[in-house]
C-alpha atoms as a PDB file:
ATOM      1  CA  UNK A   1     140.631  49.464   7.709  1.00  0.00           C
ATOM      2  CA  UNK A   2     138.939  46.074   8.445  1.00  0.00           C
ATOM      3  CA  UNK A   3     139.972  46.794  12.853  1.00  0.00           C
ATOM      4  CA  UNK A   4     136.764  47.927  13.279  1.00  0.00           C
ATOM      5  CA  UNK A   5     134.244  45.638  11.745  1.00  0.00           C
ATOM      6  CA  UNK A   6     136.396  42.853  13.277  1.00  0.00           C
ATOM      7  CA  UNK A   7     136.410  44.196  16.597  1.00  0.00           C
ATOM      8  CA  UNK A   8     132.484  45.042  16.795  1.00  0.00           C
ATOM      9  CA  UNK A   9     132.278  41.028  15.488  1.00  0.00           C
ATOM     10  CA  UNK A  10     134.425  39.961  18.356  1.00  0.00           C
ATOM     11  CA  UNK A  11     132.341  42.194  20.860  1.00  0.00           C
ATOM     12  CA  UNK A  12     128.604  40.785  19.457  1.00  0.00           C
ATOM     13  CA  UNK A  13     129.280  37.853  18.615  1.00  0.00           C
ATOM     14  CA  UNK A  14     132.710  35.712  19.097  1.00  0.00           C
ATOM     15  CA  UNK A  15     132.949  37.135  23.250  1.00  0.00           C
ATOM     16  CA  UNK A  16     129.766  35.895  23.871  1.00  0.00           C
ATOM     17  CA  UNK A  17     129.956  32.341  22.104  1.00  0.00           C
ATOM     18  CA  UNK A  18     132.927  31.878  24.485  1.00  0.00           C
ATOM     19  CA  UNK A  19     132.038  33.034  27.332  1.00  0.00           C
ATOM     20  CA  UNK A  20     128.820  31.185  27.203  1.00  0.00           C
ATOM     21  CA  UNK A  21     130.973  27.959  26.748  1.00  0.00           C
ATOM     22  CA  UNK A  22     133.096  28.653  29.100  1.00  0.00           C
ATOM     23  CA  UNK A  23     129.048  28.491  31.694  1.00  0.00           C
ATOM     24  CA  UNK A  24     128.366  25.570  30.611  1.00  0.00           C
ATOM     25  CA  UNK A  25     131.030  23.803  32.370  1.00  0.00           C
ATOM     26  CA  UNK A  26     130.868  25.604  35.725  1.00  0.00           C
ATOM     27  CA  UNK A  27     127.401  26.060  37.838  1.00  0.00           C
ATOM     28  CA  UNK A  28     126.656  29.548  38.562  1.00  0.00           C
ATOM     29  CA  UNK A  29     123.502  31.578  39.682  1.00  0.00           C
ATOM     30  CA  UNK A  30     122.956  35.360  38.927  1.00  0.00           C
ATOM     31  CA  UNK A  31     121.746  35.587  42.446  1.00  0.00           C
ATOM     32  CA  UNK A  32     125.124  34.209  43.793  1.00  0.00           C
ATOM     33  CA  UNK A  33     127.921  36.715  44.860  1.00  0.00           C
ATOM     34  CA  UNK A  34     130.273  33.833  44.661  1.00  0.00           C
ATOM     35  CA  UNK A  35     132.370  33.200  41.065  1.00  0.00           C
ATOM     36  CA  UNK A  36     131.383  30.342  39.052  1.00  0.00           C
ATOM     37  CA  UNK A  37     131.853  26.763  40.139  1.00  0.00           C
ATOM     38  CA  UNK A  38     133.620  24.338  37.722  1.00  0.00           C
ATOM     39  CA  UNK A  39     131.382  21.201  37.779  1.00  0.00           C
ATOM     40  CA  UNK A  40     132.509  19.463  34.391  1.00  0.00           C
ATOM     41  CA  UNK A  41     129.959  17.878  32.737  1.00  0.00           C
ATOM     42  CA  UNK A  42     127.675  18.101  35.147  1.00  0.00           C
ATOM     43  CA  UNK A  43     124.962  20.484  33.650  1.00  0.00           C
ATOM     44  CA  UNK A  44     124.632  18.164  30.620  1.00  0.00           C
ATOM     45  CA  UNK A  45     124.539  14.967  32.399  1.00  0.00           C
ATOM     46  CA  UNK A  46     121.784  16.803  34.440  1.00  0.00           C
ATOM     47  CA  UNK A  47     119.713  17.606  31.336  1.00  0.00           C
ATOM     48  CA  UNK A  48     120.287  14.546  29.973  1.00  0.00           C
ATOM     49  CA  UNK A  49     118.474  13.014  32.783  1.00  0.00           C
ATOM     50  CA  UNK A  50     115.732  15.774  33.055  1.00  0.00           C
ATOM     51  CA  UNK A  51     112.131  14.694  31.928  1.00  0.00           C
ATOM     52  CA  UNK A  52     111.222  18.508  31.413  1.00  0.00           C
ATOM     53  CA  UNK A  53     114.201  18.659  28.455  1.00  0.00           C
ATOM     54  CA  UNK A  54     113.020  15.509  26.436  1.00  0.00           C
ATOM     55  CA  UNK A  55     109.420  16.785  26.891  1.00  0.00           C
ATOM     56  CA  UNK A  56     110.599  20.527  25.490  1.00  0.00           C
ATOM     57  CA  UNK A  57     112.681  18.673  22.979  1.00  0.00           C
ATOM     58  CA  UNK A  58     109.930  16.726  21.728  1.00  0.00           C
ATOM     59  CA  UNK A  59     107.624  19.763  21.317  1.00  0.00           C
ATOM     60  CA  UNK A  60     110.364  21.167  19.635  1.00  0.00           C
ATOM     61  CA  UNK A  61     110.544  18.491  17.007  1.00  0.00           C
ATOM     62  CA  UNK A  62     107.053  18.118  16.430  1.00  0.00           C
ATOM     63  CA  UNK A  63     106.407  21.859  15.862  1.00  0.00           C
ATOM     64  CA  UNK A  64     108.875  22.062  13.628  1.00  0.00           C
ATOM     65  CA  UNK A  65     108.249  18.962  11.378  1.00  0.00           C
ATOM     66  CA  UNK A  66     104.652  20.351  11.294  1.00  0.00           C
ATOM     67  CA  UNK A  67     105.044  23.963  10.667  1.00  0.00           C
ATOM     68  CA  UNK A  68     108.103  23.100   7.524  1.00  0.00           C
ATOM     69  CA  UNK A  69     106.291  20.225   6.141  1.00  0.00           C
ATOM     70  CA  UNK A  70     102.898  22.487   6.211  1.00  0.00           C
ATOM     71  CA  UNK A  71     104.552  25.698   4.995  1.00  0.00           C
ATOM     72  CA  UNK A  72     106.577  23.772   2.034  1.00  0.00           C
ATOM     73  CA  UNK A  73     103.516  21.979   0.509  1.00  0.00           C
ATOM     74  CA  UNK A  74     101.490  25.297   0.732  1.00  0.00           C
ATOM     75  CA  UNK A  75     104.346  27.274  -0.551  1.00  0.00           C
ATOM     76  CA  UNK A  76     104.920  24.758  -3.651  1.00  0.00           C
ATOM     77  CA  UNK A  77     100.847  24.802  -4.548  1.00  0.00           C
ATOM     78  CA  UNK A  78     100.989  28.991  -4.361  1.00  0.00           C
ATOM     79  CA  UNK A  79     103.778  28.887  -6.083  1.00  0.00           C
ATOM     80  CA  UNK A  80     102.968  26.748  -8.818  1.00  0.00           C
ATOM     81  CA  UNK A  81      99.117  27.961  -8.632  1.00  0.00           C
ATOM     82  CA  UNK A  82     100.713  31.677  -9.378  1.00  0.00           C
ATOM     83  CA  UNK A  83     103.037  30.857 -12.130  1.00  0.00           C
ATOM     84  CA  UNK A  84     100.097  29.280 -14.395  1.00  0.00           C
ATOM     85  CA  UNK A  85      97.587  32.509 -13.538  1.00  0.00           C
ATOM     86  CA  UNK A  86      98.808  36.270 -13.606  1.00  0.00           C
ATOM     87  CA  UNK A  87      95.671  37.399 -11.754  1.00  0.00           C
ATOM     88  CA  UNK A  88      96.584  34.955  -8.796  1.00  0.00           C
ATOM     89  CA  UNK A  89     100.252  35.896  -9.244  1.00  0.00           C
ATOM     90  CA  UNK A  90      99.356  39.886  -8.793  1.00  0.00           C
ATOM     91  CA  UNK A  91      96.863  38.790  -5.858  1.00  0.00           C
ATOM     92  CA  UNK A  92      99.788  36.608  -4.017  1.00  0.00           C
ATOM     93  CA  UNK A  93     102.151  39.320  -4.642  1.00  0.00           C
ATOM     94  CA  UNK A  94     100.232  42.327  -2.705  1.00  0.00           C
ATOM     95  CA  UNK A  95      98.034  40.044  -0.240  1.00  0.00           C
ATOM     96  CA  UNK A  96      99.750  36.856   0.872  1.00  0.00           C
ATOM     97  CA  UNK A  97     102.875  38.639   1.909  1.00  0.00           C
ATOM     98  CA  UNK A  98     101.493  41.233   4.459  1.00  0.00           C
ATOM     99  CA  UNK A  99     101.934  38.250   7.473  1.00  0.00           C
ATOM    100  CA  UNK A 100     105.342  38.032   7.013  1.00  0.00           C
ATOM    101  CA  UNK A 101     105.692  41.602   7.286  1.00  0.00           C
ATOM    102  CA  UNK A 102     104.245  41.831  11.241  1.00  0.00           C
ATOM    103  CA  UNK A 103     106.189  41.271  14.056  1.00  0.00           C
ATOM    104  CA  UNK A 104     105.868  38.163  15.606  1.00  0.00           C
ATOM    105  CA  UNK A 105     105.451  39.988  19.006  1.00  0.00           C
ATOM    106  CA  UNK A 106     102.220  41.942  16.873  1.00  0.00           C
ATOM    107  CA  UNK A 107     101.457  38.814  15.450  1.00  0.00           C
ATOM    108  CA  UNK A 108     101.121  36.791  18.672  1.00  0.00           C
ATOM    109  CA  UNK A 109      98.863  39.265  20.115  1.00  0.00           C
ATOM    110  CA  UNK A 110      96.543  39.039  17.324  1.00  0.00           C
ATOM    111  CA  UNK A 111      96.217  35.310  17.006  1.00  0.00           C
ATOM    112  CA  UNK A 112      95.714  35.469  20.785  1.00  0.00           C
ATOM    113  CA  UNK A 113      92.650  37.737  20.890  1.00  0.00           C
ATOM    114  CA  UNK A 114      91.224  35.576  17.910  1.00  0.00           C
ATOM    115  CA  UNK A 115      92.015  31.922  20.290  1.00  0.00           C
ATOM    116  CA  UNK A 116      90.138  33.840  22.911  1.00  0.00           C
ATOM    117  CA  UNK A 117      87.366  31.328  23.524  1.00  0.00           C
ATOM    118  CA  UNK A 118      84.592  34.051  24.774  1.00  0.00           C
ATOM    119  CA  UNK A 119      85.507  36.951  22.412  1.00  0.00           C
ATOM    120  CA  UNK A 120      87.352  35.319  20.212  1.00  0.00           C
ATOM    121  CA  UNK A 121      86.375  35.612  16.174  1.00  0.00           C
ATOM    122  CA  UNK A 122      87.264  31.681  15.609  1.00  0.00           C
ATOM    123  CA  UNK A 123      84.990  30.613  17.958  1.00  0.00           C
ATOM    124  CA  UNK A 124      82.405  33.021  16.280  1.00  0.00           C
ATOM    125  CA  UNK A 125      82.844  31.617  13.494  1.00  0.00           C
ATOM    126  CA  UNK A 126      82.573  27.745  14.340  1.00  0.00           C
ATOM    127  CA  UNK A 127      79.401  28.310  16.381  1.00  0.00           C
ATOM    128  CA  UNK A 128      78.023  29.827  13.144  1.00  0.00           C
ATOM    129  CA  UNK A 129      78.504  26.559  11.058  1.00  0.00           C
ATOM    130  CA  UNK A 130      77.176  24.402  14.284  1.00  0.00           C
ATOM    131  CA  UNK A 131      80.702  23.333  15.256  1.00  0.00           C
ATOM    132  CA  UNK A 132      81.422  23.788  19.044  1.00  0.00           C
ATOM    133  CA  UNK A 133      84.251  26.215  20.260  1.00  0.00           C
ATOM    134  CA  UNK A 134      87.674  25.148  21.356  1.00  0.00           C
ATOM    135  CA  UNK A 135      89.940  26.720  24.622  1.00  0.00           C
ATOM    136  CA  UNK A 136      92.473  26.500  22.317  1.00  0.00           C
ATOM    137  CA  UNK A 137      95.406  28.264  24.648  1.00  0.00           C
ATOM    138  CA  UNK A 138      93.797  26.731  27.642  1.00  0.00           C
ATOM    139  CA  UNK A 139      93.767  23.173  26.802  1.00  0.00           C
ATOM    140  CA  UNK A 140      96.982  20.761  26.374  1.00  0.00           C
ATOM    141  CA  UNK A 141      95.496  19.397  23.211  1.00  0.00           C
ATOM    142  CA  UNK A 142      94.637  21.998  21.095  1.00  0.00           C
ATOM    143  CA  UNK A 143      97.423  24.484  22.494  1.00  0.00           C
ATOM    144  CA  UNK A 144     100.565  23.436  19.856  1.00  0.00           C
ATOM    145  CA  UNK A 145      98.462  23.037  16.528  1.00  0.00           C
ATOM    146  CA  UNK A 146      96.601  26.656  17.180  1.00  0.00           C
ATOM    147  CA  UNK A 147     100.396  27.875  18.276  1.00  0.00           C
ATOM    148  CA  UNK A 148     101.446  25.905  14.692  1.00  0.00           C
ATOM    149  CA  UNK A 149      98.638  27.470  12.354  1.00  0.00           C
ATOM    150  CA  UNK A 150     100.169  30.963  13.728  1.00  0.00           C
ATOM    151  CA  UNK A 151     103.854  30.186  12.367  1.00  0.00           C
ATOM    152  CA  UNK A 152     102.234  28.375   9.386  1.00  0.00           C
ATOM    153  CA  UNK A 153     100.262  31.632   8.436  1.00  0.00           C
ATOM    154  CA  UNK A 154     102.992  33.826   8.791  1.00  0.00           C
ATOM    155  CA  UNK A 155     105.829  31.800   6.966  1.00  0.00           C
ATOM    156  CA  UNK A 156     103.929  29.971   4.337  1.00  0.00           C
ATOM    157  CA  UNK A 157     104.570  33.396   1.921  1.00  0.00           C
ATOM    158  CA  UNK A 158     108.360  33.183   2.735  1.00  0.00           C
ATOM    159  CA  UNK A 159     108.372  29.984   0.944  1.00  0.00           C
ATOM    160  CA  UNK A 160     105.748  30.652  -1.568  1.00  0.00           C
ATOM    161  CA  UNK A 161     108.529  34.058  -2.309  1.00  0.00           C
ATOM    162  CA  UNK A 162     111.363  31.932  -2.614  1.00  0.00           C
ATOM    163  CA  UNK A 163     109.993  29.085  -5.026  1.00  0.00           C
ATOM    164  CA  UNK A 164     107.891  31.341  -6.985  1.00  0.00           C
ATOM    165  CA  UNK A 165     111.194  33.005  -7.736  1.00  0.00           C
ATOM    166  CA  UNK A 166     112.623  30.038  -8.826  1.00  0.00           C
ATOM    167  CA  UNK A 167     110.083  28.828 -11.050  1.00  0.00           C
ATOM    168  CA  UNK A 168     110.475  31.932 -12.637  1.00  0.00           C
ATOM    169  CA  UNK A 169     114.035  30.947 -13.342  1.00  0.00           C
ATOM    170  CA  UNK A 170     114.199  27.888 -14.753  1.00  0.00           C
ATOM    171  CA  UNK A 171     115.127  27.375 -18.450  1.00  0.00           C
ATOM    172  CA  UNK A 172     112.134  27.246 -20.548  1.00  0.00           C
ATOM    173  CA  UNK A 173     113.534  25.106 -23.223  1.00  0.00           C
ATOM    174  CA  UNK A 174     112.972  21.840 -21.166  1.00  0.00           C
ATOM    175  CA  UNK A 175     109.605  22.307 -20.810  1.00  0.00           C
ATOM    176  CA  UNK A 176     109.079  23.303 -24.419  1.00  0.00           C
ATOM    177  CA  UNK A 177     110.696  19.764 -25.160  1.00  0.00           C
ATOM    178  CA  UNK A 178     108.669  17.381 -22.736  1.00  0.00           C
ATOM    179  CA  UNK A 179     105.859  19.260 -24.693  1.00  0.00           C
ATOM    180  CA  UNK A 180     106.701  18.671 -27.860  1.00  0.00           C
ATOM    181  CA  UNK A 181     107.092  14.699 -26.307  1.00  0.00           C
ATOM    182  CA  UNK A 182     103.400  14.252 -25.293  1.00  0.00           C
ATOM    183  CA  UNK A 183     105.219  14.675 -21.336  1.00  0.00           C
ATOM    184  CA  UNK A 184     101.983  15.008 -18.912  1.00  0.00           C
ATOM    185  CA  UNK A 185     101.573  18.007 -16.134  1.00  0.00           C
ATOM    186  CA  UNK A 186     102.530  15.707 -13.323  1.00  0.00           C
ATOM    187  CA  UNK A 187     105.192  14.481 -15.264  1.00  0.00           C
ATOM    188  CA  UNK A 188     106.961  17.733 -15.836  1.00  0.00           C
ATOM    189  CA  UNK A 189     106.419  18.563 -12.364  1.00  0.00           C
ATOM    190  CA  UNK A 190     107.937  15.169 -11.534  1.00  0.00           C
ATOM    191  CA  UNK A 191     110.949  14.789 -13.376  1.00  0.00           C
ATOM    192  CA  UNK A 192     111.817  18.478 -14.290  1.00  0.00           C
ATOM    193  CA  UNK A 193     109.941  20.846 -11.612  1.00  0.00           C
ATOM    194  CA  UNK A 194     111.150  19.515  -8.832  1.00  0.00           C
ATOM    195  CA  UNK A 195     114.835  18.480  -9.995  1.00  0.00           C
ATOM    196  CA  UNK A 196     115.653  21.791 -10.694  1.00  0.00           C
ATOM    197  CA  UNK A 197     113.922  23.657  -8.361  1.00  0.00           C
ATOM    198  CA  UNK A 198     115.143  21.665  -5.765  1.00  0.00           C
ATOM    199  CA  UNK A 199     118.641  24.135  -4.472  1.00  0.00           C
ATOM    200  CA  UNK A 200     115.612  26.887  -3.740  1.00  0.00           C
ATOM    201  CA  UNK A 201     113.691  24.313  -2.079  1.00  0.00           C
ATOM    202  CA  UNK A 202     116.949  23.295   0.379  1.00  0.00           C
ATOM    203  CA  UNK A 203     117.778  26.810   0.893  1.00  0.00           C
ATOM    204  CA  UNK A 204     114.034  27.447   1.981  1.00  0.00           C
ATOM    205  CA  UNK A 205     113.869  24.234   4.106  1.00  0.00           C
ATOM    206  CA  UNK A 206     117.545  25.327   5.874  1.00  0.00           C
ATOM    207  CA  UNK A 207     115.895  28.448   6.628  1.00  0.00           C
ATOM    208  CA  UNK A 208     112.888  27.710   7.889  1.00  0.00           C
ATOM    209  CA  UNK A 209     113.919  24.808   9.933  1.00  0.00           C
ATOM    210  CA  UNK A 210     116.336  26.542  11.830  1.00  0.00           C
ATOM    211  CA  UNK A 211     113.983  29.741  12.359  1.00  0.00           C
ATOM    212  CA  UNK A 212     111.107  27.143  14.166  1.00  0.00           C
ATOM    213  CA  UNK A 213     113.742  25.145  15.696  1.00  0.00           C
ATOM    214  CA  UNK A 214     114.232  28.041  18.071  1.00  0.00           C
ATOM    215  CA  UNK A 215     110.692  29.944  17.937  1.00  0.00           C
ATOM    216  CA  UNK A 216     110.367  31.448  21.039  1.00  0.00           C
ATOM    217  CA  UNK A 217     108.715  35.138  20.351  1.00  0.00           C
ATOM    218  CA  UNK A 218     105.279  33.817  19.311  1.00  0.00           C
ATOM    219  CA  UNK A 219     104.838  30.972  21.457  1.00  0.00           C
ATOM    220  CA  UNK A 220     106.305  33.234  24.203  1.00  0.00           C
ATOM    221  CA  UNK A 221     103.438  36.063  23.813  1.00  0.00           C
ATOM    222  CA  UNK A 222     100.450  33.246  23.200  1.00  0.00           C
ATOM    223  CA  UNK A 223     101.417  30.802  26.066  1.00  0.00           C
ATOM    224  CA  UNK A 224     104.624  31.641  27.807  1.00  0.00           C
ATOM    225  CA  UNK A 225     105.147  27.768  27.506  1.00  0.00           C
ATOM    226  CA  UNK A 226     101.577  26.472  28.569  1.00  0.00           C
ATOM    227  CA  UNK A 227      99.259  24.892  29.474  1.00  0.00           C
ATOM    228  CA  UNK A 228     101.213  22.267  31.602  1.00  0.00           C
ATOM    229  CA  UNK A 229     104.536  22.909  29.378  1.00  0.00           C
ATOM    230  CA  UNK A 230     102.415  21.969  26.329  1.00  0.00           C
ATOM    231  CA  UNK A 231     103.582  24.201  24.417  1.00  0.00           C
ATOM    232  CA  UNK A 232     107.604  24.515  25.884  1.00  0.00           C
ATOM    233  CA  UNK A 233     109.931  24.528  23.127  1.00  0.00           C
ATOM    234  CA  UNK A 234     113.934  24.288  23.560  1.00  0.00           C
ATOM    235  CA  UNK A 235     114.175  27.681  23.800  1.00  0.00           C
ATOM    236  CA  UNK A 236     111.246  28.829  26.260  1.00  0.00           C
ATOM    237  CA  UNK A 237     112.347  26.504  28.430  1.00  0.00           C
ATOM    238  CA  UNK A 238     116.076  27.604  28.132  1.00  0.00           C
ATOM    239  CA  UNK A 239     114.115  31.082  28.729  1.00  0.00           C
ATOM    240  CA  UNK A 240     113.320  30.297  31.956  1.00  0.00           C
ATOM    241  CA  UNK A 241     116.285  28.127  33.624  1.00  0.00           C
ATOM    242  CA  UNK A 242     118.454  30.784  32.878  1.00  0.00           C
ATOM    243  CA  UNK A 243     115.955  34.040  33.258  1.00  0.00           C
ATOM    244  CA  UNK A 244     113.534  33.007  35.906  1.00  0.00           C
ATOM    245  CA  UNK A 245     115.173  30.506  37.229  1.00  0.00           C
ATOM    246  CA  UNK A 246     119.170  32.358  37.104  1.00  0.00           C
ATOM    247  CA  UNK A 247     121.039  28.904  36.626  1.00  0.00           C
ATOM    248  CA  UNK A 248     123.222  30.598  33.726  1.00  0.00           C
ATOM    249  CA  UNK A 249     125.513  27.268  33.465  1.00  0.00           C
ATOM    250  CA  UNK A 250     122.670  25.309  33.099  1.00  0.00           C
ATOM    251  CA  UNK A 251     121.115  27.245  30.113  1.00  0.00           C
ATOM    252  CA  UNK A 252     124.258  27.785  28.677  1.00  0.00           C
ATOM    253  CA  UNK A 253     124.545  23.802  28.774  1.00  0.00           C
ATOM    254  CA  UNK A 254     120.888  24.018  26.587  1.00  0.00           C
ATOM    255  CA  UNK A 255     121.582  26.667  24.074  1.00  0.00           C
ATOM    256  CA  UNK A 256     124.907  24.582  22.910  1.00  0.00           C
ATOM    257  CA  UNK A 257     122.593  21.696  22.861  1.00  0.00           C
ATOM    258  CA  UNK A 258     120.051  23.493  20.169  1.00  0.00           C
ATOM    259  CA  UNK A 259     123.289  24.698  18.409  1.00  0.00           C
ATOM    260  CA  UNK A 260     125.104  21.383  18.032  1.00  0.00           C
ATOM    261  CA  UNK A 261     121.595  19.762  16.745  1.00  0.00           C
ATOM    262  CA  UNK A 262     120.815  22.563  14.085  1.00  0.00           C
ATOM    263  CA  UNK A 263     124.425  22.324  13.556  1.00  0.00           C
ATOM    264  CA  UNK A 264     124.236  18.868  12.407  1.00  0.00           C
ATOM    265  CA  UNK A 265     120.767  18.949  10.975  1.00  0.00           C
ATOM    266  CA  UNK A 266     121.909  21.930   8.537  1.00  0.00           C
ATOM    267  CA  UNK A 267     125.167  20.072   6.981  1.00  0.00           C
ATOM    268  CA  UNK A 268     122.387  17.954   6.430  1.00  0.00           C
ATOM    269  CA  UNK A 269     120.902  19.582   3.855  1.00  0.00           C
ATOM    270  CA  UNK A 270     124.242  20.632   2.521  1.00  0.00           C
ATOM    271  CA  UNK A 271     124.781  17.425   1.986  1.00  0.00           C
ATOM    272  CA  UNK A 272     121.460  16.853  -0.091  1.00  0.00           C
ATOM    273  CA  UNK A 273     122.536  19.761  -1.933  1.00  0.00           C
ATOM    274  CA  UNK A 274     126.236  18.494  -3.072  1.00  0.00           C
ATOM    275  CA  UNK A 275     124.621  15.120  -3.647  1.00  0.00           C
ATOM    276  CA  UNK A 276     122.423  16.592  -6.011  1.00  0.00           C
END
């Protein structure tokens, strides 16, 4: 009875983990009529050494320290700003959660007409309060936190969902006691809030790490990568070594790169969690 679930999950999913581990120790193009070459550990010295993969790897990191560390303080001032008014609450519940509903594909599109630095609604809307208008796609500088603000408005009522649930949950008594004590706000948000919501706040930080550790969709549609690779995360650039560029072995080599860091960086947090 179980045959056939098992072997559709050895056909999706365990076939091609293998297979793609088996690339990255061989060099081979999909141009190439010849087989695959075994070359070792070749393809990761070569990325190792590669100033394009420590420049995608630190876009990487710093769009996805921004975007969690963004989305998690929003998230917790929704959330708490919706327990303590119903009106708010209702509000959050039918308003704030239409973004996470569009595709990112949809969603990409969107942002990208409002960047447009002509046309575009956000440079309207600057030049109306006397502030001048950014290229925001064009430009190096501005390109990552307008490609941020995109994943940050999207994803902000994913956490907002999840902590607002958990509020909800906690025991009631506690907070009925640190009343009765004199306890301040901040203090019950302090020592009670936060310990006990903090297994929904791990579980939302897992989550949304690893989803912006490997964005690609958005930034994909906005920039393809640009201006001048300012914009290249781990997995646009893995994009096009092994899709434009057909060096399979190579790319390979990459993805098992971003799965042995979010690998490590999610027993991470499992960690926290059993500590706690």
């Amino acid at each position: 009875m179980v045959a056939p679930a098992v072997i559709f999950l050895l056909l999706i999913s365990i076939y091609p983990l293998l297979n793609s581990l088996y690339l990255t120790f061989h060099s081979w193009s999909l141009t190439s009529t010849k087989p695959p070459q075994f070359v070792l550990l070749d393809n990761f010295r070569d990325i190792f050494l590669s100033s394009r993969f420590w420049g995608s790897l630190k876009v990487t990191v710093l769009y996805t320290v921004g975007v969690v560390t963004t989305e998690m303080t929003l998230g917790m001032i929704l959330a708490l700003s919706a327990t303590r008014n119903t009106r708010f609450r209702q509000f959050c519940r039918s308003i704030i959660l239409i973004p996470m509903m569009l595709t990112p594909v949809v969603l990409g599109l969107m942002w990208k007409y409002m960047y447009n630095p002509e046309n575009g609604i956000i440079n309207f809307l600057l030049e109306r309060i006397g502030l001048q208008g950014q290229i925001w796609l064009g430009e190096t500088h501005p390109a990552l936190p307008a490609v941020m603000i995109v994943d940050i408005w999207q994803w902000t009522p994913f956490v907002f969902l999840m902590l607002s649930s958990g509020i909800a949950s906690l025991p009631q008594e506690a907070f009925e006691a640190a009343r009765v004590d004199g306890t301040s706000q901040f203090q019950m948000f302090r020592y009670i809030t936060v310990p006990l919501l903090t297994p929904f706040m791990l579980v939302a930080l897992l989550i949304r790490f690893i989803d912006s550790f490997k964005i690609f969709d958005t930034i994909f549609v906005m920039t393809k990568g640009g201006p001048a690779n300012a914009t290249e995360s781990l997995s646009i650039y893995t994009y096009k070594v092994g899709l434009n560029f057909f060096n399979m072995g190579y790319a390979a080599a990459l993805s098992y790169i971003m799965l042995i860091i979010i690998t490590l960086a999610s027993q991470q947090f499992v960690k926290l969690e059993r500590k706690r």
